[in-house]
PDB file of N, CA and C in Angstrom:
ATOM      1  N   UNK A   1     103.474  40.606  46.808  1.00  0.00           N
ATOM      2  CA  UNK A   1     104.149  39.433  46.271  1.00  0.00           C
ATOM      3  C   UNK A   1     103.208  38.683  45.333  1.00  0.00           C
ATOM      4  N   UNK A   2     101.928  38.494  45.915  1.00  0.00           N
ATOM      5  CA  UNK A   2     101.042  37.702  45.093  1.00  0.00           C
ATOM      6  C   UNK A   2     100.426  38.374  43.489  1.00  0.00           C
ATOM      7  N   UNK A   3     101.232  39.871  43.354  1.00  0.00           N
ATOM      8  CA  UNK A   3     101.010  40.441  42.181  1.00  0.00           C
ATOM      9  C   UNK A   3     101.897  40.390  41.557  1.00  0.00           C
ATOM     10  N   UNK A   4     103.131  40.111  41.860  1.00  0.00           N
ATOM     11  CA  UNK A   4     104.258  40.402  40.815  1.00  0.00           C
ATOM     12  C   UNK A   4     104.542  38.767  40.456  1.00  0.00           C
ATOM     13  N   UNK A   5     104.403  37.927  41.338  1.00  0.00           N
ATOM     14  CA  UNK A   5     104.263  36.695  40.929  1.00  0.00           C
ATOM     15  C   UNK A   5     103.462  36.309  39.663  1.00  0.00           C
ATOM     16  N   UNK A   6     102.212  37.376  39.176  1.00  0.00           N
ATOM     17  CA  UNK A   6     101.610  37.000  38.420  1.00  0.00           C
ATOM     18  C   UNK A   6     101.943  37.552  36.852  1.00  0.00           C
ATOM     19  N   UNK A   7     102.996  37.806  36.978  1.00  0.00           N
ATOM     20  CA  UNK A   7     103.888  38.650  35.788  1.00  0.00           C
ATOM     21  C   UNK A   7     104.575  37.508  35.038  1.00  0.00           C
ATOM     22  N   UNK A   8     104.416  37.364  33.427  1.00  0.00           N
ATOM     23  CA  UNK A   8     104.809  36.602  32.952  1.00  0.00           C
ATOM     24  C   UNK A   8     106.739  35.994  33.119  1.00  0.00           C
ATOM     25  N   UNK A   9     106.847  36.727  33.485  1.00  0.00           N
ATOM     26  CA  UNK A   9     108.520  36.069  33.707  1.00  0.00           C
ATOM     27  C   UNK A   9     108.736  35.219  34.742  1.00  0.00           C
ATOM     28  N   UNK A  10     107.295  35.220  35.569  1.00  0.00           N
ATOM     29  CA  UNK A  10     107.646  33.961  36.367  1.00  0.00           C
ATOM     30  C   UNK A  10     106.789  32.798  35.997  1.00  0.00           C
ATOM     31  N   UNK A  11     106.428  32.501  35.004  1.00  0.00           N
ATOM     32  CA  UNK A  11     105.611  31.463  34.534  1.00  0.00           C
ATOM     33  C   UNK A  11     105.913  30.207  34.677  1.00  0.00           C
ATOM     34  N   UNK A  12     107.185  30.171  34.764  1.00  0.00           N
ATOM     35  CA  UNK A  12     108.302  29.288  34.896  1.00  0.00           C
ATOM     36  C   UNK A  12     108.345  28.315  36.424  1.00  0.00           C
ATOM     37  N   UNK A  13     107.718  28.858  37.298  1.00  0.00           N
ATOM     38  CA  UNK A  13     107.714  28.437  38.442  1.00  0.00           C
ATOM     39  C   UNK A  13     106.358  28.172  38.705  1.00  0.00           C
ATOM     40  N   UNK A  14     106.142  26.819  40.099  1.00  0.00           N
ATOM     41  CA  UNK A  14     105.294  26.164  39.840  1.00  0.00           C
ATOM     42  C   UNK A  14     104.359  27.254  40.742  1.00  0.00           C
ATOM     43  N   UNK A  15     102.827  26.650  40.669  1.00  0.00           N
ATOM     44  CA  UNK A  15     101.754  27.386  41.925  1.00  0.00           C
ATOM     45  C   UNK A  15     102.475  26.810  43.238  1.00  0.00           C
ATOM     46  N   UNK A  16     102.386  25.819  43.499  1.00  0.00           N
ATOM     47  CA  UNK A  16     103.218  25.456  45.042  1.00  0.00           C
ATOM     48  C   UNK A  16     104.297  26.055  45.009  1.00  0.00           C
ATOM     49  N   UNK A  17     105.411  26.299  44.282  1.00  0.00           N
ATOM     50  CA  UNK A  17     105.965  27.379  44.845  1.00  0.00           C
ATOM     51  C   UNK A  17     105.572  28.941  44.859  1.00  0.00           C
ATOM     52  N   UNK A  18     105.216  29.385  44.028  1.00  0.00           N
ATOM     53  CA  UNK A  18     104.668  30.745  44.442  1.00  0.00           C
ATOM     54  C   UNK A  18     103.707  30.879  45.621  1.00  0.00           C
ATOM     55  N   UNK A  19     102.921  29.504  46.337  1.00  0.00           N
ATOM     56  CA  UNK A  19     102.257  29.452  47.384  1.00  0.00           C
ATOM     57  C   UNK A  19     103.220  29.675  48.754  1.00  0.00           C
ATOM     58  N   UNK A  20     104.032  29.140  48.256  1.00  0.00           N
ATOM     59  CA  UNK A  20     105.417  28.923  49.660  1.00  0.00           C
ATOM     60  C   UNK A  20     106.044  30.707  49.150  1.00  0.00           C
ATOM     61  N   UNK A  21     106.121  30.614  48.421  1.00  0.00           N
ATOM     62  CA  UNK A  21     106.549  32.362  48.355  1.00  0.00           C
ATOM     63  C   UNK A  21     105.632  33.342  49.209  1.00  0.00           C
ATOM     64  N   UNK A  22     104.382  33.353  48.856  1.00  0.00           N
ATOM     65  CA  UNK A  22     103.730  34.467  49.388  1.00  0.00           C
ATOM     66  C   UNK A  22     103.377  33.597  50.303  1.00  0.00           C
ATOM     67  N   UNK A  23     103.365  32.704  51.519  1.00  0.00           N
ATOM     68  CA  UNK A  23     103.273  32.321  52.414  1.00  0.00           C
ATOM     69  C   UNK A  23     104.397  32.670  54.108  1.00  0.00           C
ATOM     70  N   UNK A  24     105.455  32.750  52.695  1.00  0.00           N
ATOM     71  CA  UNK A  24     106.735  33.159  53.355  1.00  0.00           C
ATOM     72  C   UNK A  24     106.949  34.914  53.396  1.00  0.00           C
ATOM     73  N   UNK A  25     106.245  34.847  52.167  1.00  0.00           N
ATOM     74  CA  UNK A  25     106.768  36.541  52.473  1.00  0.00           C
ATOM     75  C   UNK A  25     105.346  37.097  53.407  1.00  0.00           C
ATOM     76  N   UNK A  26     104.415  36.765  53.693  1.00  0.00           N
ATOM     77  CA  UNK A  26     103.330  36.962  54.606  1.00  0.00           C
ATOM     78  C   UNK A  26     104.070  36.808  56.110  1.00  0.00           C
ATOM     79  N   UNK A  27     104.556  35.636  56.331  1.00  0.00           N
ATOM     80  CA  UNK A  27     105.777  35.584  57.766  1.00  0.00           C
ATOM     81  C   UNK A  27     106.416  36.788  58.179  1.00  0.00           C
ATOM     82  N   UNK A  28     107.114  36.930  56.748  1.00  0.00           N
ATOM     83  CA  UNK A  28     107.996  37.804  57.000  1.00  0.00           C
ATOM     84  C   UNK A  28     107.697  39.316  57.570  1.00  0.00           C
ATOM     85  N   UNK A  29     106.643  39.437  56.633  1.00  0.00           N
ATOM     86  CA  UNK A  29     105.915  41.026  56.601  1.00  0.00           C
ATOM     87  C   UNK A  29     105.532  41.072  57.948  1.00  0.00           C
ATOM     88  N   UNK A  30     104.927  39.739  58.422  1.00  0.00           N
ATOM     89  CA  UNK A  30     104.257  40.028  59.944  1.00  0.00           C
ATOM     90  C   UNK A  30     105.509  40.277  61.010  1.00  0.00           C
ATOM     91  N   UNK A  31     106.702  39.845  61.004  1.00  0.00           N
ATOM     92  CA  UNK A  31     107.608  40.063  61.651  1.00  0.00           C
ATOM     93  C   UNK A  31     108.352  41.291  61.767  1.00  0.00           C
ATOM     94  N   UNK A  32     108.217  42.140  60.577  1.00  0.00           N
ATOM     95  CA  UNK A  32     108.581  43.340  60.301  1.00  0.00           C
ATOM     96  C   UNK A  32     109.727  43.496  59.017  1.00  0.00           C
ATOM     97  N   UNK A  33     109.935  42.652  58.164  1.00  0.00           N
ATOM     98  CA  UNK A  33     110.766  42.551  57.285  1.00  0.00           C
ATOM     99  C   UNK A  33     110.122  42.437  55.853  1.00  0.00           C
ATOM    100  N   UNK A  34     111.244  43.295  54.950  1.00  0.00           N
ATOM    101  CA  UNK A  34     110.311  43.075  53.620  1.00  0.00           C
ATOM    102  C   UNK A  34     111.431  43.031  52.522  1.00  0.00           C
ATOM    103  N   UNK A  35     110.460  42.625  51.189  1.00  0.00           N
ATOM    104  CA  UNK A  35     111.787  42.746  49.902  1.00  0.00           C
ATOM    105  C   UNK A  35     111.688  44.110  49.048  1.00  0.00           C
ATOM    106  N   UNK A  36     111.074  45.055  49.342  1.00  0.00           N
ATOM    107  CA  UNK A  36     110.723  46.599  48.591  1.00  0.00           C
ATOM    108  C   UNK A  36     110.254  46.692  47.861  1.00  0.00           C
ATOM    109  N   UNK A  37     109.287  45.811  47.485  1.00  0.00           N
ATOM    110  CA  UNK A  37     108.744  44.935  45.897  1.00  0.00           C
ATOM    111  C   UNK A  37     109.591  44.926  45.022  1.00  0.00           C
ATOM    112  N   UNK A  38     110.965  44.371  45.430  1.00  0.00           N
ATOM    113  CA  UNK A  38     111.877  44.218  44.201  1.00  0.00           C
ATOM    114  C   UNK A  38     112.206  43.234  43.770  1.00  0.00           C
ATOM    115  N   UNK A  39     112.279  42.425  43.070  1.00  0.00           N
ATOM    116  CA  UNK A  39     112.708  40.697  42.526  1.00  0.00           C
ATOM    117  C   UNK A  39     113.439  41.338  41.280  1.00  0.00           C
ATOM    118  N   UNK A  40     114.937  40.940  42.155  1.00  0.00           N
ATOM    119  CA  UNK A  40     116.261  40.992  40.793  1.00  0.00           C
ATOM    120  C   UNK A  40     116.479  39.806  40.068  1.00  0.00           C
ATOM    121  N   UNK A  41     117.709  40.692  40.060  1.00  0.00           N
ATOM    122  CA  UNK A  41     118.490  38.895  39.019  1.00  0.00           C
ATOM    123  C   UNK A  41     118.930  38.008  39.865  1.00  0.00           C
ATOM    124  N   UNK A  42     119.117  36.657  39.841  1.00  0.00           N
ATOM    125  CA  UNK A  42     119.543  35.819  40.390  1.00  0.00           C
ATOM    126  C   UNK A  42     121.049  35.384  40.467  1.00  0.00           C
ATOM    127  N   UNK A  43     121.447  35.681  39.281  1.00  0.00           N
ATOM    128  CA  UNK A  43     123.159  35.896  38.558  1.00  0.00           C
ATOM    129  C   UNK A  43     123.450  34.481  38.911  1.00  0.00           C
ATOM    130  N   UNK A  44     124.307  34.208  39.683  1.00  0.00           N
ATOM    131  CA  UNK A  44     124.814  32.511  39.194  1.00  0.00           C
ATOM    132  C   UNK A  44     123.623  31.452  40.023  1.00  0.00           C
ATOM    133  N   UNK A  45     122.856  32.598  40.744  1.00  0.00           N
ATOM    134  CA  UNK A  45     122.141  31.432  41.856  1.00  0.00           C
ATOM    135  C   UNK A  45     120.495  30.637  41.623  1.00  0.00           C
ATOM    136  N   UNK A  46     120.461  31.376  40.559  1.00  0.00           N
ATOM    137  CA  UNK A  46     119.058  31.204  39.980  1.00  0.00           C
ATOM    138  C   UNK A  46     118.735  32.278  38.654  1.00  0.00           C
ATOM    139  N   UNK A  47     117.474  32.481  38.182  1.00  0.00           N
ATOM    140  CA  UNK A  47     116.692  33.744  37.375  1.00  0.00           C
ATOM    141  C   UNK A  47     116.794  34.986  38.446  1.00  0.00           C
ATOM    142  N   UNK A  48     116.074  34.496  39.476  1.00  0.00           N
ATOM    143  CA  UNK A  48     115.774  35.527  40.074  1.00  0.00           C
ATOM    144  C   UNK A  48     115.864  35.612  41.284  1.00  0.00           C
ATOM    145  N   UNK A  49     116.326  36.440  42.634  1.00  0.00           N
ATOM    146  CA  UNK A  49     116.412  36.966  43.582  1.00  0.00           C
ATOM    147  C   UNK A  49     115.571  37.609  44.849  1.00  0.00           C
ATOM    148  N   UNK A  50     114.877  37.311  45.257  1.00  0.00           N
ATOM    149  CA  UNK A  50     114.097  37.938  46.517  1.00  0.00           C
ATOM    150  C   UNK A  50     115.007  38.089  47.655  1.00  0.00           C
ATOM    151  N   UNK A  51     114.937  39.322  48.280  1.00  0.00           N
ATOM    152  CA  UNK A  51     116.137  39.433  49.501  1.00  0.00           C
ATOM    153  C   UNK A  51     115.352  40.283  50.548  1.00  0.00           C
ATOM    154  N   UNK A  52     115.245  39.813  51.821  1.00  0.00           N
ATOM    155  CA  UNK A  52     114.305  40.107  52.939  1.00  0.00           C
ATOM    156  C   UNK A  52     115.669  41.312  53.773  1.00  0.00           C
ATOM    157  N   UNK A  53     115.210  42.206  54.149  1.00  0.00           N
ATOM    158  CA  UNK A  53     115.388  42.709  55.024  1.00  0.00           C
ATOM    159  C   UNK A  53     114.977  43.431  56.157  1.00  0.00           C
ATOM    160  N   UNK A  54     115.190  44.232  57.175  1.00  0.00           N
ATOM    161  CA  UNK A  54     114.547  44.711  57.968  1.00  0.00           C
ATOM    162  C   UNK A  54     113.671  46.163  57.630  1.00  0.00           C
ATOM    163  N   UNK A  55     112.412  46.217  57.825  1.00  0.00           N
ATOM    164  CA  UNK A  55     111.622  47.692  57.472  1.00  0.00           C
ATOM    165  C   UNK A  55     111.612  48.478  58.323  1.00  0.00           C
ATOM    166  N   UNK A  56     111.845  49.668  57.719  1.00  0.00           N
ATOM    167  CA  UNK A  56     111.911  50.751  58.435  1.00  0.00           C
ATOM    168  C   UNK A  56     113.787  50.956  59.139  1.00  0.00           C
ATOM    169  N   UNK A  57     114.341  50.996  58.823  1.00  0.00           N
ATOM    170  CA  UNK A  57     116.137  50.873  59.661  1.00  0.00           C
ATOM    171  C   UNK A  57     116.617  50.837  58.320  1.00  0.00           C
ATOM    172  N   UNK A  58     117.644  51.786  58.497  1.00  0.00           N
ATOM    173  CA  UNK A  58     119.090  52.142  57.597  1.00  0.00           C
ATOM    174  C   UNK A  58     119.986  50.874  57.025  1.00  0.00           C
ATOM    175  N   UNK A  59     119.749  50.067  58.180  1.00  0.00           N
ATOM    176  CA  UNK A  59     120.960  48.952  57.923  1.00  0.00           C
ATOM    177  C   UNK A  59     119.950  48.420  56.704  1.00  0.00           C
ATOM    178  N   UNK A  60     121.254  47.361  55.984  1.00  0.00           N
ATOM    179  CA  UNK A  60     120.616  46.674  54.962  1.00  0.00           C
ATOM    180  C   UNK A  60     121.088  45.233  54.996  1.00  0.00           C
ATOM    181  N   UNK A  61     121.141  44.999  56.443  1.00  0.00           N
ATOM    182  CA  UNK A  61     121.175  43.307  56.630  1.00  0.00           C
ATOM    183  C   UNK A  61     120.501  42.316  55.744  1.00  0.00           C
ATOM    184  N   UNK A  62     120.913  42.068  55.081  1.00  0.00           N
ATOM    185  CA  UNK A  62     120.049  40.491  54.674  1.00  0.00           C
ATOM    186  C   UNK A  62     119.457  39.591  55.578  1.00  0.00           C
ATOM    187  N   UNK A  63     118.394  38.874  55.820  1.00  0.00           N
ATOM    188  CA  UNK A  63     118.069  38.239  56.843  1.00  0.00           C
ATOM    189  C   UNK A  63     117.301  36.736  55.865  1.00  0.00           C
ATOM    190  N   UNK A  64     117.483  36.834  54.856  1.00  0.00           N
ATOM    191  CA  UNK A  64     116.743  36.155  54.001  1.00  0.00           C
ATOM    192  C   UNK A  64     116.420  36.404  52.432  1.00  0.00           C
ATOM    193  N   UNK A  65     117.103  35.228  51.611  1.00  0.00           N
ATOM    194  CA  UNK A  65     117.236  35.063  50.318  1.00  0.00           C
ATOM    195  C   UNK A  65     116.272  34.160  49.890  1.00  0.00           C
ATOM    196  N   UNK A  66     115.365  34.449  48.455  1.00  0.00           N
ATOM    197  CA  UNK A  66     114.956  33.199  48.194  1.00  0.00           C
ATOM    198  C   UNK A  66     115.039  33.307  46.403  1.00  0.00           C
ATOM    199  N   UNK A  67     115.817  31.930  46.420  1.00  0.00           N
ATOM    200  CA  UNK A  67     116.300  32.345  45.088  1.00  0.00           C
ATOM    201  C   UNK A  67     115.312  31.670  43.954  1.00  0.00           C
ATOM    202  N   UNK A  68     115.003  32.392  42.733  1.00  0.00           N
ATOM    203  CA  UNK A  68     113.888  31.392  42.050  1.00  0.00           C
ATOM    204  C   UNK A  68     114.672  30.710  40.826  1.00  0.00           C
ATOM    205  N   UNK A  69     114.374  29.499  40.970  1.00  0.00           N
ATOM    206  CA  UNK A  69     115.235  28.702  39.499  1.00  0.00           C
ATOM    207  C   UNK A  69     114.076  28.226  39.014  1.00  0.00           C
ATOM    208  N   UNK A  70     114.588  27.561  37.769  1.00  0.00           N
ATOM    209  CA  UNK A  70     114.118  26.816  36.589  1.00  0.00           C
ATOM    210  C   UNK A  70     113.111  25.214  37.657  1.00  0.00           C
ATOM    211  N   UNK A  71     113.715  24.713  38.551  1.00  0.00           N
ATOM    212  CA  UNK A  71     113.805  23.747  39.361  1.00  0.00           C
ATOM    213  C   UNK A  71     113.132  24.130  40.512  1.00  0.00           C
ATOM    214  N   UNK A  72     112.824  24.905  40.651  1.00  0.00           N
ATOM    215  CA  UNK A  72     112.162  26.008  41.832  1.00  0.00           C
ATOM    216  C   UNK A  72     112.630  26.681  42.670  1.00  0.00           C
ATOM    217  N   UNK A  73     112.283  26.969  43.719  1.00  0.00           N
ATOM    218  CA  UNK A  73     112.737  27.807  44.850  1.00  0.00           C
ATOM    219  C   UNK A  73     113.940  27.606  46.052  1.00  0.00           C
ATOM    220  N   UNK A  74     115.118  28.161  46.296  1.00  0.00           N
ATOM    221  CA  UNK A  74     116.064  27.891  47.195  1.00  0.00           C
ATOM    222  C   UNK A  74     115.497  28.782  47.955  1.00  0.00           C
ATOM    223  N   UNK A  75     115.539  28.874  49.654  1.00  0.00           N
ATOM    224  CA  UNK A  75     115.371  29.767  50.733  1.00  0.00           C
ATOM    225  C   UNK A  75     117.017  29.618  51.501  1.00  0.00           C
ATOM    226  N   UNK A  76     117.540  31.235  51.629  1.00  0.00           N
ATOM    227  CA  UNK A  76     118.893  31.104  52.478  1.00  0.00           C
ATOM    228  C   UNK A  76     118.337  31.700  53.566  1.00  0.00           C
ATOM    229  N   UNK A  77     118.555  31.286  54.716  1.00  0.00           N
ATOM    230  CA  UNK A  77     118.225  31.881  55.810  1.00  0.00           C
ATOM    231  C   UNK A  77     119.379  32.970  56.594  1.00  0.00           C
ATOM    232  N   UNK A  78     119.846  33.842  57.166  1.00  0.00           N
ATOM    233  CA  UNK A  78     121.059  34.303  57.462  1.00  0.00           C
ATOM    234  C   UNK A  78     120.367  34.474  58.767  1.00  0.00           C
ATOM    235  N   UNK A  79     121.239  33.571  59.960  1.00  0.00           N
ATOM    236  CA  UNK A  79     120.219  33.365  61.050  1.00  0.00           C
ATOM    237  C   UNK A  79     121.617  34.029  62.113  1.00  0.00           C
ATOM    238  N   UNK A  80     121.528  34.965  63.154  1.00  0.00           N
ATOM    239  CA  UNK A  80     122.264  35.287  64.082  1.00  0.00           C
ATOM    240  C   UNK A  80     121.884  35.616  65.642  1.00  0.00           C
ATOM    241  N   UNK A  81     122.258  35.433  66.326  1.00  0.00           N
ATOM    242  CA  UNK A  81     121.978  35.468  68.128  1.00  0.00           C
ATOM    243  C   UNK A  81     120.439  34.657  67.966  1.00  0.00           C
ATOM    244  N   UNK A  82     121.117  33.556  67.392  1.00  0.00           N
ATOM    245  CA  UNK A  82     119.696  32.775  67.373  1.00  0.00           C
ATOM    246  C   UNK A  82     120.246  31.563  69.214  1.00  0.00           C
TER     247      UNK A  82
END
């Protein structure tokens, strides 16, 4: 995360958020979930797209969105048998 963050198309977004990014995606990784190093499009919800799911398993649950805007960072959580 902390490499692709450093790719000019996200210039746009602040260091505190890219800190809360790879802070979050460090959580995540330790829990067992990842984004495949992929950051899409965002389409109506932002630029761009980060989408967490579970590693290693077929399913392709979403468990976590974080969307990147102009304004910064949205986090969706998709929380169940919580």
């Amino acid at each position: 995360m902390r490499e692709i963050l450093k790719e000019g198309r996200f210039d746009f977004l602040s260091e505190k958020d890219k800190t809360l990014m790879v802070a979050f995606h460090d959580a995540m990784t330790g829990l067992g979930y990842d984004f495949n190093g992929e950051i899409g499009e965002g389409y109506c919800w932002g630029k761009y797209m980060v989408i967490y799911t579970k590693s290693g398993v077929k399913s392709k649950k979403v468990y976590a969105r974080m969307y990147l805007k102009e304004e910064g960072v949205a986090l969706r959580l998709f929380l169940s048998n919580i």
